[in-house]
N, C-alpha and C. Protein backbone atom coordinates (compact mmCIF):
# COMPACT_ATOMS: atom_id res chain seq x y z
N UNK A 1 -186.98 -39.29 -129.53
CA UNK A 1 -186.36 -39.66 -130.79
C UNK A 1 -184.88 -39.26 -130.78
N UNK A 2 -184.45 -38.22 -130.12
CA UNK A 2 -183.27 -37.70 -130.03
C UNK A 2 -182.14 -39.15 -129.86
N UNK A 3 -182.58 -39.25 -128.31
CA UNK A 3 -181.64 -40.47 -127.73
C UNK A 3 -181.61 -41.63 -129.18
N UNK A 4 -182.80 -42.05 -129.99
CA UNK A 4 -182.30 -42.94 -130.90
C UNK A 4 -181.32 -42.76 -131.90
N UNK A 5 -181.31 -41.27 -132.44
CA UNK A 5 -180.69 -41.07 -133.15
C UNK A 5 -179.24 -41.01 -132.36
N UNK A 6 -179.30 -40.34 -131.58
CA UNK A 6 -177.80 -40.16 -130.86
C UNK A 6 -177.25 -41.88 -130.53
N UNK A 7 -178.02 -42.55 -130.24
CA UNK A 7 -177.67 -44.46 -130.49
C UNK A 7 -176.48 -44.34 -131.64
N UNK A 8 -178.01 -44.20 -132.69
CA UNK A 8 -176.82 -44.79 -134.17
C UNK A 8 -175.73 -44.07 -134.18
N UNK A 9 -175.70 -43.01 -133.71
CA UNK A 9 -174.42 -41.76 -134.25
C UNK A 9 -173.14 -42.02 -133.43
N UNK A 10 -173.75 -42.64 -132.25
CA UNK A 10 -172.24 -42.74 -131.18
C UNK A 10 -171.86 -44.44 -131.98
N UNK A 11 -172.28 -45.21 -132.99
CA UNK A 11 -172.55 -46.55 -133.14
C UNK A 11 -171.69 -46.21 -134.71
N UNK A 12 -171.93 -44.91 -135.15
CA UNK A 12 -170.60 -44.86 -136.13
C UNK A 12 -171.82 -44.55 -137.03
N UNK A 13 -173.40 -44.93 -137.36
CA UNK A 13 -174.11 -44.52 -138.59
C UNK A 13 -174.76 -42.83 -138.19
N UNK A 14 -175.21 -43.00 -139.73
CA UNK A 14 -176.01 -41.50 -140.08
C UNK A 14 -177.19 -41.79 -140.39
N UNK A 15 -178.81 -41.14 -139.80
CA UNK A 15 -179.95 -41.17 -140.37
C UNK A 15 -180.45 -40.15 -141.51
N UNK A 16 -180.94 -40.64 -142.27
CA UNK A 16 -181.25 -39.38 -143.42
C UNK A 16 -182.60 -39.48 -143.70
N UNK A 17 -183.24 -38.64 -143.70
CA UNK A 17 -185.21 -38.75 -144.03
C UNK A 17 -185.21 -37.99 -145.02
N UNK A 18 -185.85 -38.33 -145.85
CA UNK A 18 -186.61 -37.69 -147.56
C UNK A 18 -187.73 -38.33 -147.57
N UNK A 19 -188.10 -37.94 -148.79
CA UNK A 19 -189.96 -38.11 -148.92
C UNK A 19 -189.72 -38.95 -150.19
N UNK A 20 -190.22 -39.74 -150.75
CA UNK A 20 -190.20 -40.60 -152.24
C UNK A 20 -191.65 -41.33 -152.26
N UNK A 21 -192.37 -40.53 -153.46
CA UNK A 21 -193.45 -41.47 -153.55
C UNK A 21 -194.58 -40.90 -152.75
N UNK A 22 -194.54 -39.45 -152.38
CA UNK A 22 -195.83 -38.93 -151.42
C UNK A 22 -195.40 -39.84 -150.09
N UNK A 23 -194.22 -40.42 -149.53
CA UNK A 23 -194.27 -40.83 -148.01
C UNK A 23 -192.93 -40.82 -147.86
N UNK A 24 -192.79 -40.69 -146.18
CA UNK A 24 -191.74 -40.33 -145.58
C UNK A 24 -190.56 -41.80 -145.72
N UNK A 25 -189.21 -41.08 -146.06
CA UNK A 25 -188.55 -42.68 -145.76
C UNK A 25 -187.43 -42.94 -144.50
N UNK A 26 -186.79 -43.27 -143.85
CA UNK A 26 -185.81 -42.97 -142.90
C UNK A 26 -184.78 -44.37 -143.43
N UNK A 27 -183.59 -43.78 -143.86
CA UNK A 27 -182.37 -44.73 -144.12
C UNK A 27 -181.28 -44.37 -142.96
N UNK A 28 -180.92 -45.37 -142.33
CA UNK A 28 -179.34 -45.67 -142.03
C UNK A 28 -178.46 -46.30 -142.45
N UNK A 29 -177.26 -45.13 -142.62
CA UNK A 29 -176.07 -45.25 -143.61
C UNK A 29 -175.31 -45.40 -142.61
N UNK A 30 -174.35 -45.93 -143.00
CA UNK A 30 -172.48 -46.41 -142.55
C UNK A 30 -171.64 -44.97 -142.69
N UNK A 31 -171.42 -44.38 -142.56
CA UNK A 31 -170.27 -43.66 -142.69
C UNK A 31 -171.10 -42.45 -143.18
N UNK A 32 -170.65 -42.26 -144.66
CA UNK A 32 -171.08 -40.95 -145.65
C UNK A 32 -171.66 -42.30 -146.63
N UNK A 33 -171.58 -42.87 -147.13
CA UNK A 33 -172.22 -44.15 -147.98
C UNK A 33 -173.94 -44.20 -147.95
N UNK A 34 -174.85 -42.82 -148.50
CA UNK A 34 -176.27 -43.07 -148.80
C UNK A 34 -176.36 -43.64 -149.97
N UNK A 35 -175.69 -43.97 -150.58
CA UNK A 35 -176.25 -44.85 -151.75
C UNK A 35 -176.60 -46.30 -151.58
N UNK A 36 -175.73 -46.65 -150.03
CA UNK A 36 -175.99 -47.92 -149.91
C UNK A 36 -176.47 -47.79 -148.67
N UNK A 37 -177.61 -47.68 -148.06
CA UNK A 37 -178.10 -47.49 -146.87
C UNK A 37 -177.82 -49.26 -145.95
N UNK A 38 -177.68 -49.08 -144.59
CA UNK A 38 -177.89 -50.51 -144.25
C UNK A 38 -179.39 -50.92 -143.64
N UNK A 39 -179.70 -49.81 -143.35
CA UNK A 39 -181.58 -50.18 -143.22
C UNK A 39 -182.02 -49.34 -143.62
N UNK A 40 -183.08 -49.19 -144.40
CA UNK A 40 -184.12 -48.10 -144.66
C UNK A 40 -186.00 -48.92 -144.82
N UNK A 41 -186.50 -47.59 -144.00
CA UNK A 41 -188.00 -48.04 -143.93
C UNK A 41 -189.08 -46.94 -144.81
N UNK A 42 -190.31 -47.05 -145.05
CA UNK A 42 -191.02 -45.80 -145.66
C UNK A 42 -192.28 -45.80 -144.16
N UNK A 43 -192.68 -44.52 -143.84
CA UNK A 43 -193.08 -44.24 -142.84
C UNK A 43 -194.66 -44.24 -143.36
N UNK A 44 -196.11 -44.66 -142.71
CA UNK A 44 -197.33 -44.41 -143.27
C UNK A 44 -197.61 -43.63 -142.62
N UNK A 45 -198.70 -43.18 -143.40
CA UNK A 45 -199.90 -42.17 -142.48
C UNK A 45 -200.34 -41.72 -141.31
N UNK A 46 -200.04 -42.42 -140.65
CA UNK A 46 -200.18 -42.75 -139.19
C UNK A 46 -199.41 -40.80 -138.47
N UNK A 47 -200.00 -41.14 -137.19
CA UNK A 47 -198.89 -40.32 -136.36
C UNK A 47 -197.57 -40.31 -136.80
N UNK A 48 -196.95 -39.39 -137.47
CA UNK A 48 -195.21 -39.47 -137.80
C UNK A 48 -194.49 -39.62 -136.71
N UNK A 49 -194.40 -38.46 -135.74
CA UNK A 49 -193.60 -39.06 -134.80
C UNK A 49 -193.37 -39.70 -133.91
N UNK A 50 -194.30 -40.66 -133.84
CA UNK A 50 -194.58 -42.18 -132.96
C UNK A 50 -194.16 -43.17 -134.27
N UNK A 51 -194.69 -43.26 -135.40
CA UNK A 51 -194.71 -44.05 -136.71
C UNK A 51 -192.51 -44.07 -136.58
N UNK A 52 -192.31 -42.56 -136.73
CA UNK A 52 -190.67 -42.71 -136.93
C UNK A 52 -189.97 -43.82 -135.53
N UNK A 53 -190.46 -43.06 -134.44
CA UNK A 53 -189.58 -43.79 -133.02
C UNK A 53 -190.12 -45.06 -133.12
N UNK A 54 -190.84 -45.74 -133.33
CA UNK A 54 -191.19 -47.23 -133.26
C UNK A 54 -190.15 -47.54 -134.84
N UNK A 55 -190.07 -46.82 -135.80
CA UNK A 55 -189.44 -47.49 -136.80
C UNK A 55 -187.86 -47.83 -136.63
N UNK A 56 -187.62 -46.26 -136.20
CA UNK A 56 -185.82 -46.13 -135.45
C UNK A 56 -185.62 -47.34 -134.72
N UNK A 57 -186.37 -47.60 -133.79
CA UNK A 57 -186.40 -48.48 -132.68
C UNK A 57 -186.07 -50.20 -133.33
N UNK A 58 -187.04 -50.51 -134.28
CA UNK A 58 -187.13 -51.49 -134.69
C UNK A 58 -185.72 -51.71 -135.37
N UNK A 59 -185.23 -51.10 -136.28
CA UNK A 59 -184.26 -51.07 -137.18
C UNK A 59 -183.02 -50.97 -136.19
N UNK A 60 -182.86 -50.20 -135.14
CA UNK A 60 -181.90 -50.32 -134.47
C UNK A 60 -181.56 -51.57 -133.60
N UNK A 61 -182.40 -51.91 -133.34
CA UNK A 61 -182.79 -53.86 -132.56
C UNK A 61 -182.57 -54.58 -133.77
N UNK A 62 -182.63 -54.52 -135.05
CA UNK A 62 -182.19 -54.87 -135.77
C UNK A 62 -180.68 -55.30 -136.04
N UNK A 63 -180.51 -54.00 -136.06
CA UNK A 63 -178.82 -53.90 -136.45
C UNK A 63 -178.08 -54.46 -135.60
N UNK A 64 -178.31 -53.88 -133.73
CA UNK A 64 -177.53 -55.03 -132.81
C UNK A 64 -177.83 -56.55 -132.94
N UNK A 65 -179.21 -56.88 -133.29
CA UNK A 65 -179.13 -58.89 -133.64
C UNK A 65 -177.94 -58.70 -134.80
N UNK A 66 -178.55 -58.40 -135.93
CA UNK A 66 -177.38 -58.59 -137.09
C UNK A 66 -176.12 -57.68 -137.45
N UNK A 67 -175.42 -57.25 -136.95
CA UNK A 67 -174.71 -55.91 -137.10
C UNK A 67 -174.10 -56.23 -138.67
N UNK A 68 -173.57 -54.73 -139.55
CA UNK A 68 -173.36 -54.91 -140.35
C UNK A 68 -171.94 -54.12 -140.60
């Protein structure tokens, strides 16, 4: 999970995880700008830290198709 996060961070974003709603959420922000996240997911039940790296993963394949 490290290397993903270190992705977004050399890529200029910030990841931030909080809980809302009894479940985990993971947003990536632009700069300092959490109010306006450019992706954010809510994490289930599942294994968390397989559930997070498949989510990072996804959202980051994301962002290089569409960059924002």
């Amino acid at each position: 999970m490290r290397d993903l996060i270190e992705k977004l961070l050399l890529k200029g974003y910030s990841v931030l995880f909080s809980m809302e709603g009894g479940f985990p959420v993971i947003r990536i922000i632009k700069g300092t700008d959490a109010e306006h996240p450019v992706k954010s997911c809510s994490i289930g039940s599942a294994d968390f830290r397989s559930s997070v790296e498949d989510s990072l993963q996804s959202m980051i394949l994301d962002l290089e198709r569409h960059p924002q």
